[in-house]
C-alpha atoms as a PDB file:
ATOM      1  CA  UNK A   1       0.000   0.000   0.000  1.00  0.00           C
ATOM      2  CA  UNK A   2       2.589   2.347   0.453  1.00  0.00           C
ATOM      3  CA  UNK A   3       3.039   2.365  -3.774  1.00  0.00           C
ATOM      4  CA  UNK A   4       0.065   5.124  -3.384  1.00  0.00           C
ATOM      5  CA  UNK A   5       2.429   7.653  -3.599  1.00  0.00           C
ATOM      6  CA  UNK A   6       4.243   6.957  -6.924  1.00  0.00           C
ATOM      7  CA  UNK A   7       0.431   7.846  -8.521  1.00  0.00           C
ATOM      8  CA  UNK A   8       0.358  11.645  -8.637  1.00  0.00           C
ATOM      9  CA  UNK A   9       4.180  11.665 -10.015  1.00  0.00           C
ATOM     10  CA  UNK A  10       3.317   9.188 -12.811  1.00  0.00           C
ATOM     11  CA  UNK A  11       0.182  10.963 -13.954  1.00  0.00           C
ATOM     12  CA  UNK A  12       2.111  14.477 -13.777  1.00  0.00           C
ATOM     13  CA  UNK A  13       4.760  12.845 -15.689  1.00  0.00           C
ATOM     14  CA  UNK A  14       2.166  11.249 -17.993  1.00  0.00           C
ATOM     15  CA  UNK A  15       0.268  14.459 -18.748  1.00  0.00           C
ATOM     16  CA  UNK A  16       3.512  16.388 -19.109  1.00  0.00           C
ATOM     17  CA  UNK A  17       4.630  14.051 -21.945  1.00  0.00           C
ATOM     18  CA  UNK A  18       1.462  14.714 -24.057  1.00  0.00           C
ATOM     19  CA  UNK A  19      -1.022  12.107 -23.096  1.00  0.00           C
ATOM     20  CA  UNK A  20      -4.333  13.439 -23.844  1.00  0.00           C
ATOM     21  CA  UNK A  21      -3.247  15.669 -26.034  1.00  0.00           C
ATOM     22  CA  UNK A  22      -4.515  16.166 -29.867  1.00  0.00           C
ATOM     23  CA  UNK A  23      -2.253  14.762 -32.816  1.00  0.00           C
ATOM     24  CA  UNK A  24      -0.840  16.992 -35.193  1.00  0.00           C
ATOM     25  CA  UNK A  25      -2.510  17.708 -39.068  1.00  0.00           C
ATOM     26  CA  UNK A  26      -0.599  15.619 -41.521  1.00  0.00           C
ATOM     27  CA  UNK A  27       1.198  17.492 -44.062  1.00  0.00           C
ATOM     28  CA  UNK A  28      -0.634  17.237 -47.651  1.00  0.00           C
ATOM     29  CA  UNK A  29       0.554  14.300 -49.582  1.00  0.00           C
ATOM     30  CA  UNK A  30       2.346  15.111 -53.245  1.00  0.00           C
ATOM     31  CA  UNK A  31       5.821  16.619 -53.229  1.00  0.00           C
ATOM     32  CA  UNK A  32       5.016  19.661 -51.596  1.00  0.00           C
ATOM     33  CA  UNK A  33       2.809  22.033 -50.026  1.00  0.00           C
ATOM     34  CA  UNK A  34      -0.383  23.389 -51.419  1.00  0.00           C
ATOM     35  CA  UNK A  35      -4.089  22.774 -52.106  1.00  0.00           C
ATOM     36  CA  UNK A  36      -4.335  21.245 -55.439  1.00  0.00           C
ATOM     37  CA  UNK A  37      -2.993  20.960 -58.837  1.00  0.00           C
ATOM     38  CA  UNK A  38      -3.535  19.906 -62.537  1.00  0.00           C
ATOM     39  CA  UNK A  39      -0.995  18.713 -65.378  1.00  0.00           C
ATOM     40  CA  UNK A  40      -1.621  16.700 -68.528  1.00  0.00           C
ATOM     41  CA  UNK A  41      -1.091  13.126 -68.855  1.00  0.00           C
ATOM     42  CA  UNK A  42      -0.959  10.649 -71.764  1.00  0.00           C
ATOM     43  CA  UNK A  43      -3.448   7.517 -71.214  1.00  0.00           C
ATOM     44  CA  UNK A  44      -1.114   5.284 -69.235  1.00  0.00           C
ATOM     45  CA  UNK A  45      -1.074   8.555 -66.481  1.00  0.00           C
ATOM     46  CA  UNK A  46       2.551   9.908 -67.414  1.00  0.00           C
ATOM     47  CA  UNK A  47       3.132  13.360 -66.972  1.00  0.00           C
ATOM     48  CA  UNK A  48       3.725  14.905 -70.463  1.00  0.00           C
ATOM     49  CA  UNK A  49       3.937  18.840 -71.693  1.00  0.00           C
ATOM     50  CA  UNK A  50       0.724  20.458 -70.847  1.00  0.00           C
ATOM     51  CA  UNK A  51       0.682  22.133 -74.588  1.00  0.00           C
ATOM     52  CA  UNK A  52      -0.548  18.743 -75.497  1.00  0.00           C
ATOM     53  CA  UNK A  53      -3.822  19.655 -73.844  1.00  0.00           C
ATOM     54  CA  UNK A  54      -4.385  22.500 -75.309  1.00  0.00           C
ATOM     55  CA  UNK A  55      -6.985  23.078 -78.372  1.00  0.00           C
ATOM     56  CA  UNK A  56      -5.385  25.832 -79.509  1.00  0.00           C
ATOM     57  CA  UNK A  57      -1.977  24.131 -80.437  1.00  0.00           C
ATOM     58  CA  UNK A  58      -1.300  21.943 -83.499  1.00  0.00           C
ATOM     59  CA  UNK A  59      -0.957  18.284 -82.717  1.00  0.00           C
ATOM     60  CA  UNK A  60      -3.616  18.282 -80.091  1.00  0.00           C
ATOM     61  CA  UNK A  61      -5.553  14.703 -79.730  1.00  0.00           C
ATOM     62  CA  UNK A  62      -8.186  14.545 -76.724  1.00  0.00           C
ATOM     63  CA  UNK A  63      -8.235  10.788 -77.181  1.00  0.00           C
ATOM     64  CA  UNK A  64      -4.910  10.528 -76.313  1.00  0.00           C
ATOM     65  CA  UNK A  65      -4.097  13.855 -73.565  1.00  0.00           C
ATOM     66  CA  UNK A  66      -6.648  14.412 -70.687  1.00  0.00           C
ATOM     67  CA  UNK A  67      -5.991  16.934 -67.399  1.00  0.00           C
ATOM     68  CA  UNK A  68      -5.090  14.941 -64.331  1.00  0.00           C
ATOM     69  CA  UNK A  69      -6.510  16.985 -60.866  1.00  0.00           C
ATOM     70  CA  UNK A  70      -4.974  15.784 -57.801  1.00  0.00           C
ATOM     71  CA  UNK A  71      -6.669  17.579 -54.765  1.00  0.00           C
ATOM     72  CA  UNK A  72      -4.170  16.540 -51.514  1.00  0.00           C
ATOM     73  CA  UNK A  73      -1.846  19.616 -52.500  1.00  0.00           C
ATOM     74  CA  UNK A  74       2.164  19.464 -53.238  1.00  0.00           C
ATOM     75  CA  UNK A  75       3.332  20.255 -56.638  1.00  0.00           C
ATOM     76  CA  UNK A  76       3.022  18.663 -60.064  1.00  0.00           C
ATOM     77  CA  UNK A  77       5.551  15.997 -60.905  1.00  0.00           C
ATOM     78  CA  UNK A  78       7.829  16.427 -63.607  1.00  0.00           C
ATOM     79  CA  UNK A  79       7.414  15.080 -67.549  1.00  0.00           C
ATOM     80  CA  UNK A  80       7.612  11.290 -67.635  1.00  0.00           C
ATOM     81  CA  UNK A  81       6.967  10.742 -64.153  1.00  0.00           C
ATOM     82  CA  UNK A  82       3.467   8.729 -63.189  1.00  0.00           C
ATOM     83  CA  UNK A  83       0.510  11.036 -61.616  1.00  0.00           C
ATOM     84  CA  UNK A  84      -0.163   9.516 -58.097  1.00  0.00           C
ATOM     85  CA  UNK A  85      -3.565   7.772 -57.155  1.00  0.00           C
ATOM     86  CA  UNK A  86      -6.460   9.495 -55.893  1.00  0.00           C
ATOM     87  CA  UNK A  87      -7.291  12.355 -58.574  1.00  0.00           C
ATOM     88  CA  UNK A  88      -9.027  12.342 -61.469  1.00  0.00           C
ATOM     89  CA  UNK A  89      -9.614  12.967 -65.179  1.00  0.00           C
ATOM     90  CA  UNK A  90     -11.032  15.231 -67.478  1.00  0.00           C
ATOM     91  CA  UNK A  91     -10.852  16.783 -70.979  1.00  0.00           C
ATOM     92  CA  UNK A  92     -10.750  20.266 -69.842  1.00  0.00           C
ATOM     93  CA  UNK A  93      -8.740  21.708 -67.108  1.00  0.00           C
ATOM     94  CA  UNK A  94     -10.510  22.900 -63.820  1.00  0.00           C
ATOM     95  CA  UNK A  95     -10.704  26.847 -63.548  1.00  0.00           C
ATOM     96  CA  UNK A  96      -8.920  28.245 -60.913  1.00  0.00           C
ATOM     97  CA  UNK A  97      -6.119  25.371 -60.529  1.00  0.00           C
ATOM     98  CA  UNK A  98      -2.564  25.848 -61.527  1.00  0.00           C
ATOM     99  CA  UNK A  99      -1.209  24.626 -64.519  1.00  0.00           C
ATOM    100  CA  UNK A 100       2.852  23.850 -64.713  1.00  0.00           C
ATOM    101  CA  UNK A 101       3.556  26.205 -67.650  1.00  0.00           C
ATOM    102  CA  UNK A 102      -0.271  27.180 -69.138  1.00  0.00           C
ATOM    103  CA  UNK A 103      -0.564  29.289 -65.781  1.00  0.00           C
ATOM    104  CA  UNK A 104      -4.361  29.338 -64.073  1.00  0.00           C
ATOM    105  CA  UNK A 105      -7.323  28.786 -66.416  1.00  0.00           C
ATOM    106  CA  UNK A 106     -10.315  30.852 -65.954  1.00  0.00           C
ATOM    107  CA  UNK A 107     -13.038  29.441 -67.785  1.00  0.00           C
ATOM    108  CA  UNK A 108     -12.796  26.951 -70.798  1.00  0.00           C
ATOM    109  CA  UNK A 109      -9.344  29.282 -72.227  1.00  0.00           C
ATOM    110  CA  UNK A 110      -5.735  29.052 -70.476  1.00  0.00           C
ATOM    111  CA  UNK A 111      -3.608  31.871 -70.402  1.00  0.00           C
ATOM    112  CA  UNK A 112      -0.233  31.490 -70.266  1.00  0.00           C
ATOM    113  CA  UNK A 113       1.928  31.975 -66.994  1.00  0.00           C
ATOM    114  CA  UNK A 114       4.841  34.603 -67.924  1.00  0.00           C
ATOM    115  CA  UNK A 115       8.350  34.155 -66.692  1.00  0.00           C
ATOM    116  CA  UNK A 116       8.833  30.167 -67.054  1.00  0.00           C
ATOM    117  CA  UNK A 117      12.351  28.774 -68.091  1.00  0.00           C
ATOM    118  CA  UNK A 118      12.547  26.194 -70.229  1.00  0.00           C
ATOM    119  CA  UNK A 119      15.938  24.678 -70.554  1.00  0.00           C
ATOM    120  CA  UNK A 120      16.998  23.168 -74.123  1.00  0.00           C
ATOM    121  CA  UNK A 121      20.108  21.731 -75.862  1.00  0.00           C
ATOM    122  CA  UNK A 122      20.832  25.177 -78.286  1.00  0.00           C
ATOM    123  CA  UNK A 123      23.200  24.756 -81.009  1.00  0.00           C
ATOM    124  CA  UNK A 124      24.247  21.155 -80.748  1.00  0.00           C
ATOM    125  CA  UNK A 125      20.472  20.192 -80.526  1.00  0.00           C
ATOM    126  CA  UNK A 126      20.119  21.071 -84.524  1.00  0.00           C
ATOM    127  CA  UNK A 127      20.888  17.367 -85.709  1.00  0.00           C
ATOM    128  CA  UNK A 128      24.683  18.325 -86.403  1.00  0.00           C
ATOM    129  CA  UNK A 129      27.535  17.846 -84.053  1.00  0.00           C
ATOM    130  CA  UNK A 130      28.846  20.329 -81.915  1.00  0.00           C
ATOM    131  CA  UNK A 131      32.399  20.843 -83.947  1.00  0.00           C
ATOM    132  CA  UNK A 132      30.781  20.083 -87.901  1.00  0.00           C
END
């Protein structure tokens, strides 16, 4: 009986440590923080340039690019790369979400996002070799 007083130190001690208390958010999933995001995938749900979504550019197919929405936040994953599970599909891209390189769409038209970089192979990338 005399174990009585090792009670109030152990539920101090409990309490101190966190019992009780409420678990913290999880972080979104994706590669990132955020709230959302859209890209454009080929059929087999491979990232691919988002121009091949786009009516207004030559070489568009719908039956083989649809937009990929993925709602759990991060960032879009890069060209090639699978789109993870748990979004969905559609033939036009959602108003409002953030595109890669066709900026935010606002309606059924996408204006493009000034100020991206894309990085390329210049002279050597003409089908000659560098020193011809």
């Amino acid at each position: 009986m005399k174990r009585l007083w090792l009670i109030p130190p152990l539920a101090a001690a409990a309490l101190a440590a966190g019992c009780g208390s409420k678990p913290q958010p999880q972080p979104p999933q994706g590669q990132g923080q955020g709230t959302g995001w859209q890209t454009c995938t080929d059929r087999q749900g491979r990232v691919v340039d988002e121009h091949q979504c786009d009516p207004h550019t030559s070489g568009y197919n719908p039956m083989l690019y649809r937009w990929y929405y993925y709602p759990f936040g991060g960032r879009p994953y890069p060209i090639g790369y699978g789109v993870p599970l748990g979004g969905s599909y559609s033939s036009e891209p959602r108003p409002g979400i953030p595109t890669q390189s066709l900026g935010s769409p606002s309606g059924s038209s996408a204006t493009p996002r000034t100020g991206v970089v894309r990085g390329g192979f210049g002279k050597t990338g003409s089908g000659t070799g560098a020193g011809s």
